[in-house]
ModelCIF file with pLDDT and N, C-alpha, C, O atoms, coordinates in Angstrom:
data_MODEL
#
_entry.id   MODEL 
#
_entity.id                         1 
_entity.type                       polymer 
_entity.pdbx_number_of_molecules   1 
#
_entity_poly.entity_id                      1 
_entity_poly.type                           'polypeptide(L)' 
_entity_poly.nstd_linkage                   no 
_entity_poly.nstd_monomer                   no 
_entity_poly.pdbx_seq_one_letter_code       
;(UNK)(UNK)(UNK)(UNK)(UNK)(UNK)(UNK)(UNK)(UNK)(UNK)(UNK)(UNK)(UNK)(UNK)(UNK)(UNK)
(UNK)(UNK)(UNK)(UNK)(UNK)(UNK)(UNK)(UNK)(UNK)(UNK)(UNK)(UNK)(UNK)(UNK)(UNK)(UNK)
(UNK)(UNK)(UNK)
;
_entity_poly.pdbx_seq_one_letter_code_can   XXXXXXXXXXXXXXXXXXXXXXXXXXXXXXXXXXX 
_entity_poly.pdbx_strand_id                 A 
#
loop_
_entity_poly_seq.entity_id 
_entity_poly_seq.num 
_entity_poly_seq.mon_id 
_entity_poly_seq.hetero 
1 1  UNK n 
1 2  UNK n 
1 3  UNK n 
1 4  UNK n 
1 5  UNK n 
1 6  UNK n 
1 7  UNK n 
1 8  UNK n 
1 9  UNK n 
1 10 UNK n 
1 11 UNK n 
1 12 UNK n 
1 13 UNK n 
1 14 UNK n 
1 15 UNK n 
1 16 UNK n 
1 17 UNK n 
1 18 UNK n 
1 19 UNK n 
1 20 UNK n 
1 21 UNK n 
1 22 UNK n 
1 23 UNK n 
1 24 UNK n 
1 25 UNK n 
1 26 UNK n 
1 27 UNK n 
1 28 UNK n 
1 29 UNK n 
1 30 UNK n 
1 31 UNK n 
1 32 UNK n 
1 33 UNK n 
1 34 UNK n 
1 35 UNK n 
#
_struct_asym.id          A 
_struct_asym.entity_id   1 
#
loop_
_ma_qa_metric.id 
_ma_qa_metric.mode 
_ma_qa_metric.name 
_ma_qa_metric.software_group_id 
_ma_qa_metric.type 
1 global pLDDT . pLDDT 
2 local  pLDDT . pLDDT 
#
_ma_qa_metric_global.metric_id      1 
_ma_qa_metric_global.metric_value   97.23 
_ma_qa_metric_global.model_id       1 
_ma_qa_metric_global.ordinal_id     1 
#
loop_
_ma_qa_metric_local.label_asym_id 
_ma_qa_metric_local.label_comp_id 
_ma_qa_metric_local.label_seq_id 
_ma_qa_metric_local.metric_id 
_ma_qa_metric_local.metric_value 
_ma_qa_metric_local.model_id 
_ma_qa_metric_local.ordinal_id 
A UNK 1  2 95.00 1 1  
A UNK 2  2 95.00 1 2  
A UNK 3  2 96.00 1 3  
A UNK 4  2 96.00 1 4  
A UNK 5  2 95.00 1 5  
A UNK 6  2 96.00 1 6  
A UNK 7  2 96.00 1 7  
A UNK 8  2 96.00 1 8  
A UNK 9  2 98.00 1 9  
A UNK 10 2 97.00 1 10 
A UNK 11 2 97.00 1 11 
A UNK 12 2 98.00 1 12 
A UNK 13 2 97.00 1 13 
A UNK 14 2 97.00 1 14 
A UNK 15 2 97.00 1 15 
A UNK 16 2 98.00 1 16 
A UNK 17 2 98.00 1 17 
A UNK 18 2 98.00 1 18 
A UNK 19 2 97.00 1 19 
A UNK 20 2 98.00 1 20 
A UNK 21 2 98.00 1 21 
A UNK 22 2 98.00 1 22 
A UNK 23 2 98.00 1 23 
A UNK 24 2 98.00 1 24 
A UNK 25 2 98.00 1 25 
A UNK 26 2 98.00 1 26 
A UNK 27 2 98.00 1 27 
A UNK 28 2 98.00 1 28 
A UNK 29 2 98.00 1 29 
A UNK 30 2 98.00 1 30 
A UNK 31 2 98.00 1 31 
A UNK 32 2 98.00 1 32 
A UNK 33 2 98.00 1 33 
A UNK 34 2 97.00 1 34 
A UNK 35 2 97.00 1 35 
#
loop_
_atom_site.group_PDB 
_atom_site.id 
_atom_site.type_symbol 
_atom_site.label_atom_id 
_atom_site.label_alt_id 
_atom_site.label_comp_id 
_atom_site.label_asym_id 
_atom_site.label_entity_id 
_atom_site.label_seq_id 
_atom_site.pdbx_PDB_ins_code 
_atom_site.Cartn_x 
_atom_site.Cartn_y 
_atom_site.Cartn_z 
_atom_site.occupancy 
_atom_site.B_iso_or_equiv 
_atom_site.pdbx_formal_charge 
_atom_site.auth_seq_id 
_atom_site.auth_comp_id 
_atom_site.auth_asym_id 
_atom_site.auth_atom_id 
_atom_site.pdbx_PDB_model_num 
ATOM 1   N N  . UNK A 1 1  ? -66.113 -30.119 -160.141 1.00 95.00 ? 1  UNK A N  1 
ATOM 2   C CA . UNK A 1 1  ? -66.407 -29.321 -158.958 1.00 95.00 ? 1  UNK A CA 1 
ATOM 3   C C  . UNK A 1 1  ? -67.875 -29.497 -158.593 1.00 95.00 ? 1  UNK A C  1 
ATOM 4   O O  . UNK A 1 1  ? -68.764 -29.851 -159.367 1.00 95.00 ? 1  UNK A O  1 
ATOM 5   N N  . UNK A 1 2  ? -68.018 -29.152 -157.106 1.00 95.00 ? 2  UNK A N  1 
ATOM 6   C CA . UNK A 1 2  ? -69.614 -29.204 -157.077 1.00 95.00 ? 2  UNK A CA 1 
ATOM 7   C C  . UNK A 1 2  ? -69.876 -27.763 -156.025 1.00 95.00 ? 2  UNK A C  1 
ATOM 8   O O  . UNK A 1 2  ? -69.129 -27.261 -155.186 1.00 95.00 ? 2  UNK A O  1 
ATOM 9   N N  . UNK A 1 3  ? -71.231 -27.384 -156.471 1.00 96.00 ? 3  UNK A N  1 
ATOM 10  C CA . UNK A 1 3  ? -72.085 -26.749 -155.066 1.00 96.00 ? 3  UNK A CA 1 
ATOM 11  C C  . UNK A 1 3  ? -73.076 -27.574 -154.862 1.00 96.00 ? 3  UNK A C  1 
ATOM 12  O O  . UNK A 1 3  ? -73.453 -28.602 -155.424 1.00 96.00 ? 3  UNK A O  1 
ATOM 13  N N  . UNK A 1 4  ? -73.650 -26.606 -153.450 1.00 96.00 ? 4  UNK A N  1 
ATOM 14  C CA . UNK A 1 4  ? -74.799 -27.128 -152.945 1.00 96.00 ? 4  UNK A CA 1 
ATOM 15  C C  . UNK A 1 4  ? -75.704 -26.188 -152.860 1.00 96.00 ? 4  UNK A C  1 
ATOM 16  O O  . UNK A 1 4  ? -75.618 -24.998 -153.166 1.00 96.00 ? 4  UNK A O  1 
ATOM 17  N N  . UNK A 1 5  ? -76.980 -27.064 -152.225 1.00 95.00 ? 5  UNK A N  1 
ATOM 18  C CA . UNK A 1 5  ? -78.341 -26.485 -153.062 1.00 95.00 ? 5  UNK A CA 1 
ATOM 19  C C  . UNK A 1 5  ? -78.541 -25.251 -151.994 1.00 95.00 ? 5  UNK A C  1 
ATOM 20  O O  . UNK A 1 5  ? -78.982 -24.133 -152.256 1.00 95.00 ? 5  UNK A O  1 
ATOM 21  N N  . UNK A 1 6  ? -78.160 -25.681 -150.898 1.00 96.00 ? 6  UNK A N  1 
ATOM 22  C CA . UNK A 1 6  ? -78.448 -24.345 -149.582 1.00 96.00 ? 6  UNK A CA 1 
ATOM 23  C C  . UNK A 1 6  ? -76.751 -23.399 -149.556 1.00 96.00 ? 6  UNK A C  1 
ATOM 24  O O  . UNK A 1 6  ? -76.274 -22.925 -148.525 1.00 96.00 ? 6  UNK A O  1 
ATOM 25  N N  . UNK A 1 7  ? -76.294 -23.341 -150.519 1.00 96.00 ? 7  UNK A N  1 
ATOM 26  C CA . UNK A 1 7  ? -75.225 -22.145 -151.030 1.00 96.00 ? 7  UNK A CA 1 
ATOM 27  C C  . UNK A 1 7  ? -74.002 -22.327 -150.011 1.00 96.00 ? 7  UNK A C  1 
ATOM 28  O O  . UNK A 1 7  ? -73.390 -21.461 -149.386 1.00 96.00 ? 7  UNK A O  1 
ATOM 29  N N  . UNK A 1 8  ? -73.855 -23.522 -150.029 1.00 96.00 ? 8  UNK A N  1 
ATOM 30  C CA . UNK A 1 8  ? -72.790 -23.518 -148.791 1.00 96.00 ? 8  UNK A CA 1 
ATOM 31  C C  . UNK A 1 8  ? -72.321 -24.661 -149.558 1.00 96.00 ? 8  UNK A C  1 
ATOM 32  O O  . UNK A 1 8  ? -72.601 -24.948 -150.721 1.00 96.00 ? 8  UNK A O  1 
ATOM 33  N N  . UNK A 1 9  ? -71.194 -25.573 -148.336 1.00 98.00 ? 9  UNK A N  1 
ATOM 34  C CA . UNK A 1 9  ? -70.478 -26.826 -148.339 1.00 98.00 ? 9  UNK A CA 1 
ATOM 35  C C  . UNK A 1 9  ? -70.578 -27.892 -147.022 1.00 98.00 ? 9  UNK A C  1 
ATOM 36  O O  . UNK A 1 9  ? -70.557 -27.478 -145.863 1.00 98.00 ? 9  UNK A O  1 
ATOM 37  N N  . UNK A 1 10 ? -70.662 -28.979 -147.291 1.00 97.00 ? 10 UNK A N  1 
ATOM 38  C CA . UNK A 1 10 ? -70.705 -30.054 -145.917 1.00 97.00 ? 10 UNK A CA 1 
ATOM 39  C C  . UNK A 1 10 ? -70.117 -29.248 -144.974 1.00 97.00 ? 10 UNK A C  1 
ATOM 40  O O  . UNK A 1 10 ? -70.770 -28.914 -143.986 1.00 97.00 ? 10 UNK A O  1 
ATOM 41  N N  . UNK A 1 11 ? -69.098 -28.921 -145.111 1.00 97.00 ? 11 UNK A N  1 
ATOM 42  C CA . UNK A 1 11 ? -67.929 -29.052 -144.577 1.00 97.00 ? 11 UNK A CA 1 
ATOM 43  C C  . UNK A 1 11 ? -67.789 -26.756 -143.811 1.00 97.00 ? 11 UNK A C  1 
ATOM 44  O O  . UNK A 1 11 ? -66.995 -26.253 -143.016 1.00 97.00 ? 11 UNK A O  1 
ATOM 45  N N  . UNK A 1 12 ? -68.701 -26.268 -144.421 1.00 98.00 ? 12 UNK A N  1 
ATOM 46  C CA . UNK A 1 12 ? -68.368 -24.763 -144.055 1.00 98.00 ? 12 UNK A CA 1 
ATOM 47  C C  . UNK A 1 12 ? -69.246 -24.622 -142.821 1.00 98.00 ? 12 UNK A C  1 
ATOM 48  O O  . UNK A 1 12 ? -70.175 -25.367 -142.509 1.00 98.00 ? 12 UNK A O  1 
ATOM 49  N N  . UNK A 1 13 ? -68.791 -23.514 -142.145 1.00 97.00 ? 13 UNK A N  1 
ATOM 50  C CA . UNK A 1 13 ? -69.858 -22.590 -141.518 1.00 97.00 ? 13 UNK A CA 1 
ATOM 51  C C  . UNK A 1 13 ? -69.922 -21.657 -142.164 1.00 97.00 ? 13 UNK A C  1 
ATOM 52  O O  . UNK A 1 13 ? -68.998 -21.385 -142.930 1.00 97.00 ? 13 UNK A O  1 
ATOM 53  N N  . UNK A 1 14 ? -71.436 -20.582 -142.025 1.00 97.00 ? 14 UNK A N  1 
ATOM 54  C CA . UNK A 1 14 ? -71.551 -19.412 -142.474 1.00 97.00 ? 14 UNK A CA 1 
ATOM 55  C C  . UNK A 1 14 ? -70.378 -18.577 -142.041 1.00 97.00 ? 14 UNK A C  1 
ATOM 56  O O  . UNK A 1 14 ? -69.917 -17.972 -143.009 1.00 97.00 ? 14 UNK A O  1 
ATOM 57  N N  . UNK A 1 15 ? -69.701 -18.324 -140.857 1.00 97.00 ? 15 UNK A N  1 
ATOM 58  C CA . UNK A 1 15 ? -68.261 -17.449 -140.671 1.00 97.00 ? 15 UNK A CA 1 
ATOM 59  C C  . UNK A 1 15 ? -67.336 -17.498 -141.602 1.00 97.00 ? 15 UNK A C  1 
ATOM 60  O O  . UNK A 1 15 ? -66.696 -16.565 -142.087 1.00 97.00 ? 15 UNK A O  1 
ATOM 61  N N  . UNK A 1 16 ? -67.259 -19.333 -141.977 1.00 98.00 ? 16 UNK A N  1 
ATOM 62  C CA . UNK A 1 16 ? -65.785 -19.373 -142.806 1.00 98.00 ? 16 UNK A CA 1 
ATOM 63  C C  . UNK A 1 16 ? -66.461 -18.694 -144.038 1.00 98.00 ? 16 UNK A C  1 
ATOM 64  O O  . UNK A 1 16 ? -66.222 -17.518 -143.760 1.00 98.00 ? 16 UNK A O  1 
ATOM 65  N N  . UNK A 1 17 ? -67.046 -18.663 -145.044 1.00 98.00 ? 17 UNK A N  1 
ATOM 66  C CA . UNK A 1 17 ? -67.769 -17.729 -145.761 1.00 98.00 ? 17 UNK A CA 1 
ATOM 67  C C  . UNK A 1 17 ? -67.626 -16.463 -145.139 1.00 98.00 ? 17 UNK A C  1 
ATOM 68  O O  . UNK A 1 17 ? -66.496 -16.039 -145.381 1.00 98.00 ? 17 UNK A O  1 
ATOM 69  N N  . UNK A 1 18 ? -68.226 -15.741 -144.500 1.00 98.00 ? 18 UNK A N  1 
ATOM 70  C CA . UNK A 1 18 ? -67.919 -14.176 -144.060 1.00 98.00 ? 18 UNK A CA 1 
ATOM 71  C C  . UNK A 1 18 ? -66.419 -14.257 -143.791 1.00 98.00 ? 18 UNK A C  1 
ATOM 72  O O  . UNK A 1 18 ? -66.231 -13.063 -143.559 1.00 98.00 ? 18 UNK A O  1 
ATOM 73  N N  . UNK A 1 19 ? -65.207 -14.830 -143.656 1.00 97.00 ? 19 UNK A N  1 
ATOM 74  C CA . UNK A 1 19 ? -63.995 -14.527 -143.166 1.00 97.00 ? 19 UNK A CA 1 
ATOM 75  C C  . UNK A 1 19 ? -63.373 -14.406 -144.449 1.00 97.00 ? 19 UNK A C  1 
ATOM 76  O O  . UNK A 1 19 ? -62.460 -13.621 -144.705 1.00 97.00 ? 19 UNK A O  1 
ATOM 77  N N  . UNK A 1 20 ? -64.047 -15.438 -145.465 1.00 98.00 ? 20 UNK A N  1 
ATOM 78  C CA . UNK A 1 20 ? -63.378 -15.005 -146.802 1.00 98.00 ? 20 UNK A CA 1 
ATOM 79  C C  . UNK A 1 20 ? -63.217 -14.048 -148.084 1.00 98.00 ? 20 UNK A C  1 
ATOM 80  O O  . UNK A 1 20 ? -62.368 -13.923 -148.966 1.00 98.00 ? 20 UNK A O  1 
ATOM 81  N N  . UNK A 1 21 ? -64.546 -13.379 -147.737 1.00 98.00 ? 21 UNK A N  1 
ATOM 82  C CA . UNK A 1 21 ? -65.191 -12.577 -148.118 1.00 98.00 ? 21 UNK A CA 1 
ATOM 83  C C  . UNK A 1 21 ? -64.578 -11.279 -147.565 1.00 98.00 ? 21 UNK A C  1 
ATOM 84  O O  . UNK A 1 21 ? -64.195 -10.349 -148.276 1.00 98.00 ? 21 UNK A O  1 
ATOM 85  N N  . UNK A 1 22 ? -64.525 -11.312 -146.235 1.00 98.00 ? 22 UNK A N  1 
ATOM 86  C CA . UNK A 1 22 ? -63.697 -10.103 -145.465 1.00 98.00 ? 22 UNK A CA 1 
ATOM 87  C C  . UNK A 1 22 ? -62.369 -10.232 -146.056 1.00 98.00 ? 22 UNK A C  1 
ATOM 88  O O  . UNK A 1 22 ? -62.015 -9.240  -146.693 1.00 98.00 ? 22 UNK A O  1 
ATOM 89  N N  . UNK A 1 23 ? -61.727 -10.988 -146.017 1.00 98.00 ? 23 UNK A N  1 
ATOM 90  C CA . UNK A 1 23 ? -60.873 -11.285 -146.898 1.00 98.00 ? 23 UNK A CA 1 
ATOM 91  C C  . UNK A 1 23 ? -59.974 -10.803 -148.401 1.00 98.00 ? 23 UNK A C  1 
ATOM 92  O O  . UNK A 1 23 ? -58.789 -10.749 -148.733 1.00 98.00 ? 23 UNK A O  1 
ATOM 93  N N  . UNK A 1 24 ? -61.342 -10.498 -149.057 1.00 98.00 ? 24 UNK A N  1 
ATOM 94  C CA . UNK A 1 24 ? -61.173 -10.292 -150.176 1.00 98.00 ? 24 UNK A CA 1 
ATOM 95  C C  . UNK A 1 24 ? -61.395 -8.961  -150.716 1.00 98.00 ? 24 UNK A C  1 
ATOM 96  O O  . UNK A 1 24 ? -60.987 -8.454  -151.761 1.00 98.00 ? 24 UNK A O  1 
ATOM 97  N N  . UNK A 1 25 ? -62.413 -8.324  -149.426 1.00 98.00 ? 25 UNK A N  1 
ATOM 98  C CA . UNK A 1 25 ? -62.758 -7.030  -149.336 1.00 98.00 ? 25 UNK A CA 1 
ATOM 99  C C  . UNK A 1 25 ? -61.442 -6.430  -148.885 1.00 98.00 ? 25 UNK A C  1 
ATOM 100 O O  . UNK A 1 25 ? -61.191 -5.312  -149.335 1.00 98.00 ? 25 UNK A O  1 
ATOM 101 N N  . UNK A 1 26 ? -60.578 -6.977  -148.086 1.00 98.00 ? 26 UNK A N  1 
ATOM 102 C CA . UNK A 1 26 ? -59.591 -6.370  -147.479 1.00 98.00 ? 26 UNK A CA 1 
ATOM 103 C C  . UNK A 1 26 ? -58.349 -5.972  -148.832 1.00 98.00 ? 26 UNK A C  1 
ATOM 104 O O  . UNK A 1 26 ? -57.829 -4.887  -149.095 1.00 98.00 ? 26 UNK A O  1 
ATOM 105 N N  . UNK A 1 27 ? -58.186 -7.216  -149.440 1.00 98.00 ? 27 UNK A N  1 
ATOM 106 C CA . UNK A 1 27 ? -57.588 -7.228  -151.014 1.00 98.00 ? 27 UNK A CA 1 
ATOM 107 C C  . UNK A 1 27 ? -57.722 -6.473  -151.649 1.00 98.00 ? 27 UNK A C  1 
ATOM 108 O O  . UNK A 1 27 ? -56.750 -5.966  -152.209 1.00 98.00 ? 27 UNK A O  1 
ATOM 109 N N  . UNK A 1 28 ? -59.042 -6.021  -151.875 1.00 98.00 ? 28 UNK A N  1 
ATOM 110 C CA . UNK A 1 28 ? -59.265 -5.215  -152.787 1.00 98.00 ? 28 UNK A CA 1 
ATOM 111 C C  . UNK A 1 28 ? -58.691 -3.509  -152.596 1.00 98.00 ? 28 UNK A C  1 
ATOM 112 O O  . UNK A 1 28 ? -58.041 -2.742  -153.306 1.00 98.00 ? 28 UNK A O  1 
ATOM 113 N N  . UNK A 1 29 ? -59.417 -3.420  -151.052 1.00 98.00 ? 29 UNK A N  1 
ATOM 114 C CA . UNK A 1 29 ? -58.561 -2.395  -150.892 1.00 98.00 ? 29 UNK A CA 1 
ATOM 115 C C  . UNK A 1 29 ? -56.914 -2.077  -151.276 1.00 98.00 ? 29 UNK A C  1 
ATOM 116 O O  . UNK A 1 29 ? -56.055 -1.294  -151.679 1.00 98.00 ? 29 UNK A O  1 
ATOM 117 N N  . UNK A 1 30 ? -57.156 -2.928  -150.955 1.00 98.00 ? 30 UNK A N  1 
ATOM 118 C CA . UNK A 1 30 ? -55.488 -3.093  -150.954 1.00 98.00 ? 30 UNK A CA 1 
ATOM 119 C C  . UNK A 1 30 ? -54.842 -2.648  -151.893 1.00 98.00 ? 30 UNK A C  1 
ATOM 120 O O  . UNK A 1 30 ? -53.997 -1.758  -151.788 1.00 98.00 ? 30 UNK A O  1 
ATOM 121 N N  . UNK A 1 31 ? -55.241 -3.352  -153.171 1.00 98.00 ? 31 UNK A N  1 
ATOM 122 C CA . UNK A 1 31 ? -54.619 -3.573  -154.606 1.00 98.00 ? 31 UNK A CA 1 
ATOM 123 C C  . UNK A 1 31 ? -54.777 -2.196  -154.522 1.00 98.00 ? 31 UNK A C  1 
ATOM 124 O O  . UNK A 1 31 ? -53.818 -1.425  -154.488 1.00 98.00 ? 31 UNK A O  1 
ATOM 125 N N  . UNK A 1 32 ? -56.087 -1.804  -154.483 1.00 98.00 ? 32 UNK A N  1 
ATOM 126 C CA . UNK A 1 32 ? -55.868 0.273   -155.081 1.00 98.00 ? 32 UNK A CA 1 
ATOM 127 C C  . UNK A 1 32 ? -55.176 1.046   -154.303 1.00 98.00 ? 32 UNK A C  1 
ATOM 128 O O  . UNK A 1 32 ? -54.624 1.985   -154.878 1.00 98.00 ? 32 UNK A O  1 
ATOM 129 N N  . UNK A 1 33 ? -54.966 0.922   -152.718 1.00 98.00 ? 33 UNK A N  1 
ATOM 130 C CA . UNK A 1 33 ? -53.882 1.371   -151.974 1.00 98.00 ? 33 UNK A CA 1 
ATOM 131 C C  . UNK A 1 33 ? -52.522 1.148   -152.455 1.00 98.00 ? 33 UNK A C  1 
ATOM 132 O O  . UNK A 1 33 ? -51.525 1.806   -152.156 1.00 98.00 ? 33 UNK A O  1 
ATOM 133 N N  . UNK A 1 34 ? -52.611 -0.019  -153.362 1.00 97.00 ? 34 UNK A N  1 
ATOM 134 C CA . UNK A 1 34 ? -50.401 -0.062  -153.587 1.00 97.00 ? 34 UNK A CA 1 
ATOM 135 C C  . UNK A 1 34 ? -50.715 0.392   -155.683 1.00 97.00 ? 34 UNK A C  1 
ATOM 136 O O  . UNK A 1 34 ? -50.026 1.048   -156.466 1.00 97.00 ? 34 UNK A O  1 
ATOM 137 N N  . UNK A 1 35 ? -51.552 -0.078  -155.799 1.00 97.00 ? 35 UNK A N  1 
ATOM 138 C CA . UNK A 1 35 ? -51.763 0.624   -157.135 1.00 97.00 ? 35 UNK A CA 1 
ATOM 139 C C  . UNK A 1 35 ? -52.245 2.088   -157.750 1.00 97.00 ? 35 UNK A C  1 
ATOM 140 O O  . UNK A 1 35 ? -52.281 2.265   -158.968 1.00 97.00 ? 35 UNK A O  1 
#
């Protein structure tokens, strides 16, 4: 696997990062809402 030195990927924008992140924040809720 690799990163990079400015915390990103060739290939990302900063959004796709914040969308995944929202993402995961949303999950989380989640899990303790059905758990």
């Amino acid at each position: 696997s690799y990163s990079c030195e400015d915390h990103s990927l060739p290939f990302l924008h900063p959004q796709d990062v914040t969308e995944g992140l929202a993402i995961t924040q949303k999950v989380a809720e989640a899990i303790y809402r059905e758990t």
